[in-house]
PDB file of N, CA and C in Angstrom:
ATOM      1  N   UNK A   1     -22.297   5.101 -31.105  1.00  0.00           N
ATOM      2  CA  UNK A   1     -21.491   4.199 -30.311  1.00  0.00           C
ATOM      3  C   UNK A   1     -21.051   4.921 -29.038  1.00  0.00           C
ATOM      4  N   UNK A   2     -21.173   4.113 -28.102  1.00  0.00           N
ATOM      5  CA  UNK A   2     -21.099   4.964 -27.334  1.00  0.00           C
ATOM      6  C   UNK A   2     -18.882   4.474 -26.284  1.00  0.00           C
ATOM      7  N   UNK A   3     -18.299   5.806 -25.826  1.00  0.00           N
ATOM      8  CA  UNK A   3     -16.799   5.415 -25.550  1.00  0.00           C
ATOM      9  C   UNK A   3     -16.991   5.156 -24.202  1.00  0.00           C
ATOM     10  N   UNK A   4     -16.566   3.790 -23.390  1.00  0.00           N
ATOM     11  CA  UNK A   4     -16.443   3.682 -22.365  1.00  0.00           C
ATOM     12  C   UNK A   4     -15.149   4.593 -21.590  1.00  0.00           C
ATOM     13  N   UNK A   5     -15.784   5.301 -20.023  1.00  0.00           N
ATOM     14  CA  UNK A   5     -14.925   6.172 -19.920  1.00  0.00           C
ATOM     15  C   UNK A   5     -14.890   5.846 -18.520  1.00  0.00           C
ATOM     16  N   UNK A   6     -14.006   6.267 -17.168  1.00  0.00           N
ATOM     17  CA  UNK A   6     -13.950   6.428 -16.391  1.00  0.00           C
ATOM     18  C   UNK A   6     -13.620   7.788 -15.484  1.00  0.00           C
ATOM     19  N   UNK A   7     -14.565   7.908 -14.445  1.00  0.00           N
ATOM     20  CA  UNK A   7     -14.621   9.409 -13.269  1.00  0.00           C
ATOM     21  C   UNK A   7     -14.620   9.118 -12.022  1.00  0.00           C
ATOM     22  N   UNK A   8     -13.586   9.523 -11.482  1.00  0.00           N
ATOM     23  CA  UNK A   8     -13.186   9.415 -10.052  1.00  0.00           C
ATOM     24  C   UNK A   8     -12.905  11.352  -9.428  1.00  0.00           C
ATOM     25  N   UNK A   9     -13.301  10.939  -8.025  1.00  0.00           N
ATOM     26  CA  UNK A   9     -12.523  12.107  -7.659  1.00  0.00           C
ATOM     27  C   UNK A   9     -11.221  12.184  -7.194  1.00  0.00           C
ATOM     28  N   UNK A  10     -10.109  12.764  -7.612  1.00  0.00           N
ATOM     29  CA  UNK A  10      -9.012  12.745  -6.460  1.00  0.00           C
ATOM     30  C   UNK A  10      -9.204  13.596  -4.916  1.00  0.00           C
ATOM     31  N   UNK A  11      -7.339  13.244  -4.455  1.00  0.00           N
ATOM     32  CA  UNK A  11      -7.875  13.681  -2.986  1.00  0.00           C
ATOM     33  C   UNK A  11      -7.649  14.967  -2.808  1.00  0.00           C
ATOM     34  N   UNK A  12      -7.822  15.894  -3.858  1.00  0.00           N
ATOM     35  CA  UNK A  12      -7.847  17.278  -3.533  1.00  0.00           C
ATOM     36  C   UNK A  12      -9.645  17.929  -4.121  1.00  0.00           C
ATOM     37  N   UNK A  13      -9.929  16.717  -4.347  1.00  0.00           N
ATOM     38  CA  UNK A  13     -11.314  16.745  -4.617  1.00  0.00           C
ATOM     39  C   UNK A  13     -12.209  17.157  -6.446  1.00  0.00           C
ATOM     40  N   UNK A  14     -10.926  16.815  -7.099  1.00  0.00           N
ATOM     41  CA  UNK A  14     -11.134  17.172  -8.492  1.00  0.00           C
ATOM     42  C   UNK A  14     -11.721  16.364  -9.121  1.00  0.00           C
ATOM     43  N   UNK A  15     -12.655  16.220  -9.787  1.00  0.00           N
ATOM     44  CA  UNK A  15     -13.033  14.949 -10.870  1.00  0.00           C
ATOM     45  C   UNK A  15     -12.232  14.751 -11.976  1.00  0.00           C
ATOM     46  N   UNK A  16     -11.688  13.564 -12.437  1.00  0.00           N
ATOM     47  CA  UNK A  16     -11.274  13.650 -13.391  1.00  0.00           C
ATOM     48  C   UNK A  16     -11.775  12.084 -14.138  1.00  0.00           C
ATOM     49  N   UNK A  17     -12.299  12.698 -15.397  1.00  0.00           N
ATOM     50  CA  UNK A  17     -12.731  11.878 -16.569  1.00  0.00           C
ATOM     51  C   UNK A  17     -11.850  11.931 -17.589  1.00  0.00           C
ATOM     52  N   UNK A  18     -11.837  10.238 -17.971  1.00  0.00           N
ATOM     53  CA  UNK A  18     -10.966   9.888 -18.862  1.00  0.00           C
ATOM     54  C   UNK A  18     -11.575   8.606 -20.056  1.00  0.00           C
ATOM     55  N   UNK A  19     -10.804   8.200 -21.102  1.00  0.00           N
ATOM     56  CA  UNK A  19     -11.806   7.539 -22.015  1.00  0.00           C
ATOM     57  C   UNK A  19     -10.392   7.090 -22.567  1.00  0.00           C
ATOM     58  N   UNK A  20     -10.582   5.885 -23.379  1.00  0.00           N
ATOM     59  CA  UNK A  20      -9.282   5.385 -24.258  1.00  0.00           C
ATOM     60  C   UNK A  20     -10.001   5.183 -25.687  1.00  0.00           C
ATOM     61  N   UNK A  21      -9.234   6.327 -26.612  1.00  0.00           N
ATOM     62  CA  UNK A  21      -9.435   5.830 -28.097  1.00  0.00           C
ATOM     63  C   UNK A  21      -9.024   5.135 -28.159  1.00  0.00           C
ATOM     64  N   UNK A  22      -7.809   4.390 -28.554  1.00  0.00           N
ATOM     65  CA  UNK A  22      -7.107   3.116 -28.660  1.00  0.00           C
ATOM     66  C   UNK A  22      -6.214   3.022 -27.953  1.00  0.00           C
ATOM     67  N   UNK A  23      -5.625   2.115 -28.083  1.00  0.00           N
ATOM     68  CA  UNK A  23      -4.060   1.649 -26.677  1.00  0.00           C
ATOM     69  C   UNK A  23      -3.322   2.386 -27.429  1.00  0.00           C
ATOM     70  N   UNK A  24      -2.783   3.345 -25.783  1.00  0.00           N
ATOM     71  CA  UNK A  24      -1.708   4.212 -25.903  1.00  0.00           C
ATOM     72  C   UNK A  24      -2.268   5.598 -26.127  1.00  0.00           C
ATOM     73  N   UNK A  25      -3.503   5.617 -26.735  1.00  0.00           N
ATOM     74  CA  UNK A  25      -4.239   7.287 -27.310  1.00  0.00           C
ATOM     75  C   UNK A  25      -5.594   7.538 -26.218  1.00  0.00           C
ATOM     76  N   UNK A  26      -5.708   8.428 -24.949  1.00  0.00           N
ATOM     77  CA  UNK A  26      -6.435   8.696 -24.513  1.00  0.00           C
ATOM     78  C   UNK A  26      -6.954   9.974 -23.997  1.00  0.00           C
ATOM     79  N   UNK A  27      -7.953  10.439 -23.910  1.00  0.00           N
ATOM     80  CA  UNK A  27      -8.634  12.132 -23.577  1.00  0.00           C
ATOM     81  C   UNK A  27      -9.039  11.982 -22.172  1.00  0.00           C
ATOM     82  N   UNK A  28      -8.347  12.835 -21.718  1.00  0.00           N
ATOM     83  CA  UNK A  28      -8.703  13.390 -20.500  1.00  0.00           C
ATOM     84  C   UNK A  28      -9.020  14.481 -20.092  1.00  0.00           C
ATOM     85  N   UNK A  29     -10.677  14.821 -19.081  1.00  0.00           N
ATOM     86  CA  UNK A  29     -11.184  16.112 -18.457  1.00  0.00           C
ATOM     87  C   UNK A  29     -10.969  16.202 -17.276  1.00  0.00           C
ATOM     88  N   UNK A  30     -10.988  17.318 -16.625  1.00  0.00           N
ATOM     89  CA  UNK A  30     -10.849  17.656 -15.142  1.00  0.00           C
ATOM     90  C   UNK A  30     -12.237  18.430 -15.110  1.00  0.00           C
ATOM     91  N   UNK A  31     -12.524  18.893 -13.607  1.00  0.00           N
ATOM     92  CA  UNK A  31     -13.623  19.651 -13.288  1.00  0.00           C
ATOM     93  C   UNK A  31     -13.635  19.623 -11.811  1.00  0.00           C
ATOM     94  N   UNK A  32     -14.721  20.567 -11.217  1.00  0.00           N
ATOM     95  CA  UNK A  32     -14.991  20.744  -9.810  1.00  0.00           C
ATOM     96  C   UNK A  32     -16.287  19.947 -10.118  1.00  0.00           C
ATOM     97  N   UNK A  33     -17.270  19.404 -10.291  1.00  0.00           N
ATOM     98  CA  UNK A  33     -18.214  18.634 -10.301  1.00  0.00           C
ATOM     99  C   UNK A  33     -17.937  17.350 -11.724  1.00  0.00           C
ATOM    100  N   UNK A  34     -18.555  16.426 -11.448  1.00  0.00           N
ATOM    101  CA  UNK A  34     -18.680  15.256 -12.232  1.00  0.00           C
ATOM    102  C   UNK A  34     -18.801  15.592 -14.093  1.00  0.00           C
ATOM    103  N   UNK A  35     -20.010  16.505 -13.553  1.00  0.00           N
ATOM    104  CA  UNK A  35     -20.805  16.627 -15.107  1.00  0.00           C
ATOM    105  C   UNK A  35     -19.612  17.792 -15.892  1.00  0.00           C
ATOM    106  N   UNK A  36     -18.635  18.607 -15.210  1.00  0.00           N
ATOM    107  CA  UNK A  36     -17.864  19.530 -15.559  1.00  0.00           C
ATOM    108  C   UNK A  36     -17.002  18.952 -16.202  1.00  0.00           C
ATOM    109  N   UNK A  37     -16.432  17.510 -15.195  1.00  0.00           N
ATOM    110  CA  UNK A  37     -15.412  16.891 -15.851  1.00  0.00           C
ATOM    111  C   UNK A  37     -15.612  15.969 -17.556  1.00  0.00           C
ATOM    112  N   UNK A  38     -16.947  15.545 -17.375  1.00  0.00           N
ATOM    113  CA  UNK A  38     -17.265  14.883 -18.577  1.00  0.00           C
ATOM    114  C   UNK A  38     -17.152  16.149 -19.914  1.00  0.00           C
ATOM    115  N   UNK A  39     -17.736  17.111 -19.376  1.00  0.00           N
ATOM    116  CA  UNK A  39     -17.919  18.493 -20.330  1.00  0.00           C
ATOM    117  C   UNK A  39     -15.986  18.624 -20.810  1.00  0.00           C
ATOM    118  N   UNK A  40     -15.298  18.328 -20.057  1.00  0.00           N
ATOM    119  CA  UNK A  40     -14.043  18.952 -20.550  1.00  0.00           C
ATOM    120  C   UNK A  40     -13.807  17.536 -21.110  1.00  0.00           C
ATOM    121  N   UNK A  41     -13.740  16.399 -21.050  1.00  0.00           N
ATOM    122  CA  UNK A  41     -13.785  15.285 -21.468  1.00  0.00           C
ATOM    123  C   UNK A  41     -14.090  15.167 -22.765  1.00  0.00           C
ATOM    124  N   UNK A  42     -15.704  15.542 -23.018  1.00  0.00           N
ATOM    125  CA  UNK A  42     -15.910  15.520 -24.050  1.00  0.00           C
ATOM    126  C   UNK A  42     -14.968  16.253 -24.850  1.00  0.00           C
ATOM    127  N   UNK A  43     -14.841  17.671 -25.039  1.00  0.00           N
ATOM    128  CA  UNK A  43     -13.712  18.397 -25.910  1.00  0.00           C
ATOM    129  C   UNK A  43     -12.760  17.956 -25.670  1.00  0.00           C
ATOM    130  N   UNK A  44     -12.018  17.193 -25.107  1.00  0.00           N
ATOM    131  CA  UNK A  44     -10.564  16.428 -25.147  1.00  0.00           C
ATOM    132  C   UNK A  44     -11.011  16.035 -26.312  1.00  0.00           C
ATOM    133  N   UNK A  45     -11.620  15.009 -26.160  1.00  0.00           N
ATOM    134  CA  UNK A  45     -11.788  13.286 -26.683  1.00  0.00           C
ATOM    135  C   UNK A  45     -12.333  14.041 -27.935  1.00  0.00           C
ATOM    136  N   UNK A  46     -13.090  15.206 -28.410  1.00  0.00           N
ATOM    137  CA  UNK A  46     -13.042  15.712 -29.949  1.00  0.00           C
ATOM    138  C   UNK A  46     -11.883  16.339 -30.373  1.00  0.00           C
ATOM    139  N   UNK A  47     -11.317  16.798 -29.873  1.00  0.00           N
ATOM    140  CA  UNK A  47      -9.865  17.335 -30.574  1.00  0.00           C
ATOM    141  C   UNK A  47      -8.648  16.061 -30.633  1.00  0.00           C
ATOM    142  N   UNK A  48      -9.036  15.246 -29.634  1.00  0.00           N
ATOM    143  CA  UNK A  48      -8.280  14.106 -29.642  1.00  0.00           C
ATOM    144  C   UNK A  48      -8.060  13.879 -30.973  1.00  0.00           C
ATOM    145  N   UNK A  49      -9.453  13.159 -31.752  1.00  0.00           N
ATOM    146  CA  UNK A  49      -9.879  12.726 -32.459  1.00  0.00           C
ATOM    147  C   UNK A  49      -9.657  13.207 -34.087  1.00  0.00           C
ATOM    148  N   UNK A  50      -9.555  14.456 -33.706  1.00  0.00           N
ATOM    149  CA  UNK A  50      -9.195  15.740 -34.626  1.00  0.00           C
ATOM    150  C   UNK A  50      -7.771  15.191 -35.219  1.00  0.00           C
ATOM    151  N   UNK A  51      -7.188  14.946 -34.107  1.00  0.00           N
ATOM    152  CA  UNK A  51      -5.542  15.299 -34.354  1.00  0.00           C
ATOM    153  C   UNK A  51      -4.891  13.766 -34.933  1.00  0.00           C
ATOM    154  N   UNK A  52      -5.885  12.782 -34.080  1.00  0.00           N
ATOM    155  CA  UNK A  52      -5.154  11.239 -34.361  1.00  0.00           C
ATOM    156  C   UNK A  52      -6.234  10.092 -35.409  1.00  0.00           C
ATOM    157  N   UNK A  53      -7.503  11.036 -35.448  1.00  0.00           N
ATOM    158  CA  UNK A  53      -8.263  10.408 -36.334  1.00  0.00           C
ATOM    159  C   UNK A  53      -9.138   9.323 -35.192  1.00  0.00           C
ATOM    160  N   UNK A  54     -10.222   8.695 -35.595  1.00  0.00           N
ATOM    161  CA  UNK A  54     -11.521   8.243 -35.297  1.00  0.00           C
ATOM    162  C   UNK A  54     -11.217   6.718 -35.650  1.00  0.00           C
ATOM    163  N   UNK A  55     -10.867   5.624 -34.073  1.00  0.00           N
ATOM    164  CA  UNK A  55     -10.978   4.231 -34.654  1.00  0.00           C
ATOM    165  C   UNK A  55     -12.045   3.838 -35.720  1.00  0.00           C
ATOM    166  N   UNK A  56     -11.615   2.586 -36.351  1.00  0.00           N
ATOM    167  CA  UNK A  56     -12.687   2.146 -37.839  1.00  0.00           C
ATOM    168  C   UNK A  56     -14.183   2.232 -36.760  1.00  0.00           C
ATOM    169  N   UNK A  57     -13.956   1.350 -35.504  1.00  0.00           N
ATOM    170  CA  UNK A  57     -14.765   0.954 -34.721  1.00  0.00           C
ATOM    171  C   UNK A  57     -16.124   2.248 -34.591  1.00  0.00           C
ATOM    172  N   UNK A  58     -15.775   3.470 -34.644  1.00  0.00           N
ATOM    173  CA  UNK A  58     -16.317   4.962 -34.555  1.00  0.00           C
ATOM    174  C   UNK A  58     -16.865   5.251 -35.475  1.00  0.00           C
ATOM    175  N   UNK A  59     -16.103   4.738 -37.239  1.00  0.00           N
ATOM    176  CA  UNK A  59     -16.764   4.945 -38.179  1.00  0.00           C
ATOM    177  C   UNK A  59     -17.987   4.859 -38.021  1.00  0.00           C
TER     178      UNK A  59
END
């Protein structure tokens, strides 16, 4: 399944990727390139997951 996520740059030029497990519970990455930010993204959004557990939807 795949988590819909969103990546923007801010105006100091940072990427930052973000994803919503459920309302109110979300992982967020930073990075100097796109693919950096998804990379820290990803390990958010697994320790996230770690800590608050995996919607049924993920099962």
């Amino acid at each position: 399944m795949l988590v819909p996520y969103t990546i923007e740059q801010d105006g100091d030029g940072v990427w930052c990727a973000r994803a919503v497990l459920r309302a109110g519970v979300c992982a967020q990455g930073e990075g100097n390139t796109p693919d950096a930010a998804l990379a820290d993204l990803r390990t958010a959004f697994a320790r996230l997951t770690q800590e608050v557990g995996s919607p049924a939807e993920l099962l």
